[in-house]
Protein backbone atom coordinates (compact mmCIF):
# COMPACT_ATOMS: atom_id res chain seq x y z
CA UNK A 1 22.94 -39.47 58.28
CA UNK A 2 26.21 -40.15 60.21
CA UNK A 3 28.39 -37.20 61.29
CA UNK A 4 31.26 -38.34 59.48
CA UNK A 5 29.79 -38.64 56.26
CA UNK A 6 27.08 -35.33 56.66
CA UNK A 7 30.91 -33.55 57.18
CA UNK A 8 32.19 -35.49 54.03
CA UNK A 9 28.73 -34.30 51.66
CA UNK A 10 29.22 -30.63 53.60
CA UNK A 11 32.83 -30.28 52.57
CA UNK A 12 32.82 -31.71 48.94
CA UNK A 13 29.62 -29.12 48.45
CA UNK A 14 31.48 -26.40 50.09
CA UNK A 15 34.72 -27.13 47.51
CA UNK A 16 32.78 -27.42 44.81
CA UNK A 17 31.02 -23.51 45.90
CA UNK A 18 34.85 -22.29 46.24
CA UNK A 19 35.78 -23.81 43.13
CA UNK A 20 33.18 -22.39 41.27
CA UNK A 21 33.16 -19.20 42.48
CA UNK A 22 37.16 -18.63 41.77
CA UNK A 23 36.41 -19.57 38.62
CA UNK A 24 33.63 -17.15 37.98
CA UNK A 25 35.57 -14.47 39.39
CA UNK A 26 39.10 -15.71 37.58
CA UNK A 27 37.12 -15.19 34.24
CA UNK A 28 35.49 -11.61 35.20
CA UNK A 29 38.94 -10.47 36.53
CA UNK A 30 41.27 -11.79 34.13
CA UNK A 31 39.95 -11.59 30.63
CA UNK A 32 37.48 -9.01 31.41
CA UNK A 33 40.13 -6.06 33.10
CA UNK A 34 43.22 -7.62 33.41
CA UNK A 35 44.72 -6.51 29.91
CA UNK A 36 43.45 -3.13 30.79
CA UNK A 37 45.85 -3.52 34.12
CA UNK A 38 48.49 -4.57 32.33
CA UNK A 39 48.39 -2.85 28.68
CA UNK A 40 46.03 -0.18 30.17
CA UNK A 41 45.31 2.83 26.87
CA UNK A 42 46.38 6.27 27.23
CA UNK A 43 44.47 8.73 26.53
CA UNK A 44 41.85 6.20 24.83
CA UNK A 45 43.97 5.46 22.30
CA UNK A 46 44.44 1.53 21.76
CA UNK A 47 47.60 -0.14 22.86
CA UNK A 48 49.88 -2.25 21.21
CA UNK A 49 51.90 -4.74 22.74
CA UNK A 50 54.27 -8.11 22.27
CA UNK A 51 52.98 -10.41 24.54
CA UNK A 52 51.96 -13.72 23.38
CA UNK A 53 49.35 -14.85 25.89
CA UNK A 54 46.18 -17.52 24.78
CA UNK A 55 42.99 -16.14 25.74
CA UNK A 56 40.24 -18.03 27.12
CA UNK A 57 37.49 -16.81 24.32
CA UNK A 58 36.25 -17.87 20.78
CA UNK A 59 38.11 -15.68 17.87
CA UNK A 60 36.01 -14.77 14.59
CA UNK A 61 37.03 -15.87 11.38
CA UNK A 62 40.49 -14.91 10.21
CA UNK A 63 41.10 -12.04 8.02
CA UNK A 64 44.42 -11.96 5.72
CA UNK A 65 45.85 -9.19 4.21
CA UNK A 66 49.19 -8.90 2.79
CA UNK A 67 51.73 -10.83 4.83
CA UNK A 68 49.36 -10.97 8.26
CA UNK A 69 46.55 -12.74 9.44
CA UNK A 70 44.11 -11.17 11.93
CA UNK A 71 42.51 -12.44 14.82
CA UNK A 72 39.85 -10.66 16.59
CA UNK A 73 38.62 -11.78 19.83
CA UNK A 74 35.37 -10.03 19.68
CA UNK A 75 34.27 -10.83 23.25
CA UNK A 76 37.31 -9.45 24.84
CA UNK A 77 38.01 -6.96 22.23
CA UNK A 78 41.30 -7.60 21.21
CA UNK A 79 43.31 -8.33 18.01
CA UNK A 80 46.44 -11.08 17.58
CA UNK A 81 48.12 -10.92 15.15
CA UNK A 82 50.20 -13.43 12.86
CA UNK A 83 52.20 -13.87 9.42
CA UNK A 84 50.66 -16.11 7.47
CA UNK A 85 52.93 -19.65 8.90
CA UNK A 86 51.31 -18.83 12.19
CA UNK A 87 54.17 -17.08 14.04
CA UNK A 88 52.70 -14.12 16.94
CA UNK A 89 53.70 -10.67 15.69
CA UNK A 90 51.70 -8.43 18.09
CA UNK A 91 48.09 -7.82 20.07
CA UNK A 92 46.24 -4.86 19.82
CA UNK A 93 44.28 -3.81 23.22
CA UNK A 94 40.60 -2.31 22.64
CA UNK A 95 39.55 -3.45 26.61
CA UNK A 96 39.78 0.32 27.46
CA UNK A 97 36.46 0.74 25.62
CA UNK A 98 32.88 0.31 26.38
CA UNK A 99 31.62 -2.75 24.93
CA UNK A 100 28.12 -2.00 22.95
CA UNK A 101 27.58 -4.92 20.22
CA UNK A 102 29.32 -6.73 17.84
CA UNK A 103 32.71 -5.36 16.15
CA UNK A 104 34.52 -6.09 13.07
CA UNK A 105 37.51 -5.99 11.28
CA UNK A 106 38.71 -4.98 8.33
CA UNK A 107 42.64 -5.05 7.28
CA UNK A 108 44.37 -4.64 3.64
CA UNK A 109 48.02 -4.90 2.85
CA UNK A 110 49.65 -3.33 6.03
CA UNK A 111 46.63 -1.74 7.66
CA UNK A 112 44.46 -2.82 9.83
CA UNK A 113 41.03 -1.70 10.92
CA UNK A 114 38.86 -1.94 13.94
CA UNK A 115 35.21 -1.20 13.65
CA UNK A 116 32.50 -0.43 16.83
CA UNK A 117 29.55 1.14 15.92
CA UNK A 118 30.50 4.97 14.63
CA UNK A 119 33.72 4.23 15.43
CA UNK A 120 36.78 3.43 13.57
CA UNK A 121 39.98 2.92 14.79
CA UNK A 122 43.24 2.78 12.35
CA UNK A 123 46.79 0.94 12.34
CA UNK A 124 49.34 0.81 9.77
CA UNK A 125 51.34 -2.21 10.63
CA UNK A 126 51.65 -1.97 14.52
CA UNK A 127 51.18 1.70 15.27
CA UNK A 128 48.15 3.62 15.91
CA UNK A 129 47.18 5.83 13.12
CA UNK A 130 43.53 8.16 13.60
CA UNK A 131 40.35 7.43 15.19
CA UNK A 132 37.17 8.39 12.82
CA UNK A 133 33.76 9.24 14.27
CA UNK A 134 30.99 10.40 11.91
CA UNK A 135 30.78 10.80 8.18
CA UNK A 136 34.50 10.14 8.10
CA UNK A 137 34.28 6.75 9.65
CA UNK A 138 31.35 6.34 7.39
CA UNK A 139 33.17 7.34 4.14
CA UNK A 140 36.29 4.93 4.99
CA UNK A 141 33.91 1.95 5.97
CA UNK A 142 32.67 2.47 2.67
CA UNK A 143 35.85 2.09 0.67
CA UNK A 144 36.54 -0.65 3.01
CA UNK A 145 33.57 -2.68 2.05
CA UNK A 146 34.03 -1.65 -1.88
CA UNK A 147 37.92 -3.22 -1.58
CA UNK A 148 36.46 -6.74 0.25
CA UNK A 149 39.25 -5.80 3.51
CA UNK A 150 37.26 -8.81 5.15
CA UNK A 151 39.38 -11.52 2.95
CA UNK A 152 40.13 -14.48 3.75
CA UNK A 153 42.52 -15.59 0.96
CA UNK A 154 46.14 -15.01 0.57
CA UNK A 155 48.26 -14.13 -2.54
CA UNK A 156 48.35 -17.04 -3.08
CA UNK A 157 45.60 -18.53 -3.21
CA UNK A 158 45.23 -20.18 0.26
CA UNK A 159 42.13 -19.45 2.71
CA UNK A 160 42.43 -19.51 6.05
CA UNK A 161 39.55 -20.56 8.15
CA UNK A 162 38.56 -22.20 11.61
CA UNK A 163 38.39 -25.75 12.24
CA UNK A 164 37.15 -26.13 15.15
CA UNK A 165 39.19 -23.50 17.40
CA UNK A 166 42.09 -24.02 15.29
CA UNK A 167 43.11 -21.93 12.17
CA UNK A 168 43.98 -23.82 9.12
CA UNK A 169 45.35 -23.05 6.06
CA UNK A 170 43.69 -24.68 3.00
CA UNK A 171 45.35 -24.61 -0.48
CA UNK A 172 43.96 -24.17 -3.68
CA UNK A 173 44.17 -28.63 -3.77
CA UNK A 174 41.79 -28.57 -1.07
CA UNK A 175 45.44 -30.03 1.35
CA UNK A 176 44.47 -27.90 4.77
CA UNK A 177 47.65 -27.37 7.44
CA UNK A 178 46.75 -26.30 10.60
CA UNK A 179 48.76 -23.29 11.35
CA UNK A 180 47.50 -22.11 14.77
CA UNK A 181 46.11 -24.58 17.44
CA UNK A 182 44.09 -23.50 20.37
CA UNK A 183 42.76 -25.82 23.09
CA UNK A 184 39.12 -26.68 22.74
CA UNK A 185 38.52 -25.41 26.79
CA UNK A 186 39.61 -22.06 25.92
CA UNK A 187 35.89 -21.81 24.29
CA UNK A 188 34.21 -23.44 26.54
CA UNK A 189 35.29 -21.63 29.25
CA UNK A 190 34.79 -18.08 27.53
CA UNK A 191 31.45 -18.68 25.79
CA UNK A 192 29.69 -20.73 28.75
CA UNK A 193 30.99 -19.17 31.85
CA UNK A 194 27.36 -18.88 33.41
CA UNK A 195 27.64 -22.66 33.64
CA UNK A 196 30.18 -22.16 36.40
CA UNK A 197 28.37 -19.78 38.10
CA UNK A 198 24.91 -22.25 38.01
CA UNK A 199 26.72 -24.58 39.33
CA UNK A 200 28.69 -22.71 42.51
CA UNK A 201 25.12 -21.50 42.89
CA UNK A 202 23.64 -25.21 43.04
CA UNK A 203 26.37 -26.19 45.10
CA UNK A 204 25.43 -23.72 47.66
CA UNK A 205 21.99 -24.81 47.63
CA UNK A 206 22.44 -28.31 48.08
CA UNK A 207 24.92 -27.38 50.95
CA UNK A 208 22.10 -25.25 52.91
CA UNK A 209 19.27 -28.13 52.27
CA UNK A 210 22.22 -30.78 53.23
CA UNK A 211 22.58 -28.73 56.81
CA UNK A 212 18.82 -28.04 57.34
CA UNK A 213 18.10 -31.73 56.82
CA UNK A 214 20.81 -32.82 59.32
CA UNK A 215 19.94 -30.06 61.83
CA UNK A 216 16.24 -31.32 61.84
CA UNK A 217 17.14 -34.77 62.15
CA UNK A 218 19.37 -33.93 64.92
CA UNK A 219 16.94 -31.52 66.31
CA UNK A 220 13.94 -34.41 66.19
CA UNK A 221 16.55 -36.93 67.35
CA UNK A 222 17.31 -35.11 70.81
CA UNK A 223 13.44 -34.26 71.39
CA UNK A 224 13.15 -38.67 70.84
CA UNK A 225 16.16 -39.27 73.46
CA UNK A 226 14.22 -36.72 75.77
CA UNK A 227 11.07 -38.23 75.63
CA UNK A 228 12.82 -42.11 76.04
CA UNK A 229 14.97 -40.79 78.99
CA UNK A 230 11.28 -38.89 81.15
């Protein structure tokens, strides 16, 4: 292989390895911690904040209660929240917890609440109300369930449900508006970020076969001009 174009094949590899790998570490940094840097808990109580960033993750199906419309980003464990034409209100930041399994939310007219495991966490409209362990999480989940706080209907009439990554608003005429729309990459990037890393890692591996074949051929190629020049 030529020098010039082994250095081309070496470099594009090598980019693709660097691009890769910031990406890999972009997602484990930024959605991962970086909402505990920047809305860090205190004293392990959730935080609440205005701040309306996207998020690079799949959100579970809306839940509606009263004038507000929930969004939980289970993977990142956070909740956006909206009035019912789709304008931002506030986020609520669980990150400060350990992740173990899948959560859930529940929500009816101004409160909201956040479900992991034994644990439930409670809001009345933007503040922070009680944390429930035990029988006493157990007893509220129960009235929660009884009530159906996992609606998707408004007032109304309307439901609100994903299409795609976007939430629409369908009337009782079956006429859907989209209210809320999300890029399509902000899933892809969230739900298949091992992707990136195969591919920084087959990158890397194709660069170090790439440079042992050369360095052979050069290798065998100076033994040849030793032998012609004896």
């Amino acid at each position: 292989m030529p020098k010039s174009k082994k250095s081309d094949l070496t470099g594009v590899v090598m980019w693709a390895v660097i691009i890769a790998l910031v990406a890999g570490m972009f997602w484990v940094a930024g959605f991962e911690t970086l909402e505990k840097w920047r809305h860090p808990a205190q004293n392990g109580v959730p935080n609440v904040f205005q701040e309306d960033r996207e998020y690079w993750s799949h959100v579970n199906s809306p839940i509606v209660a009263g004038n507000r419309l929930y969004l939980l980003f289970d993977a990142l464990q956070l909740v956006k929240v909206y009035d019912l034409q789709g304008n931002y209100l506030y986020t609520v930041n669980m990150t400060n917890k350990n992740h173990h399994g899948i959560s859930a939310l529940y929500a009816k007219d101004d409160e909201m609440y956040f479900r992991e495991q034994a644990e439930l966490y409670c809001f009345k409209a933007d503040q922070f109300v009680q944390r429930l362990t035990g029988d006493a999480a157990e007893t509220m989940l129960e009235t929660l369930r009884a009530e159906e706080c996992r609606r998707t209907e408004d007032d109304a009439g309307n439901t609100y449900l994903l299409s795609g990554v976007d939430i629409v608003r369908e009337a009782p005429d079956g006429e859907q508006t989209t209210i809320l729309h999300r890029s399509p990459l902000l899933n892809i990037y969230q739900d298949y970020q091992i992707i990136f890393w195969a591919i920084a890692f087959a990158a890397l591996a194709t660069a170090c076969i790439a440079r042992f074949i050369a360095n052979s051929r050069e290798v065998r190629q100076r033994e040849e001009n030793a032998r012609g020049a004896k």
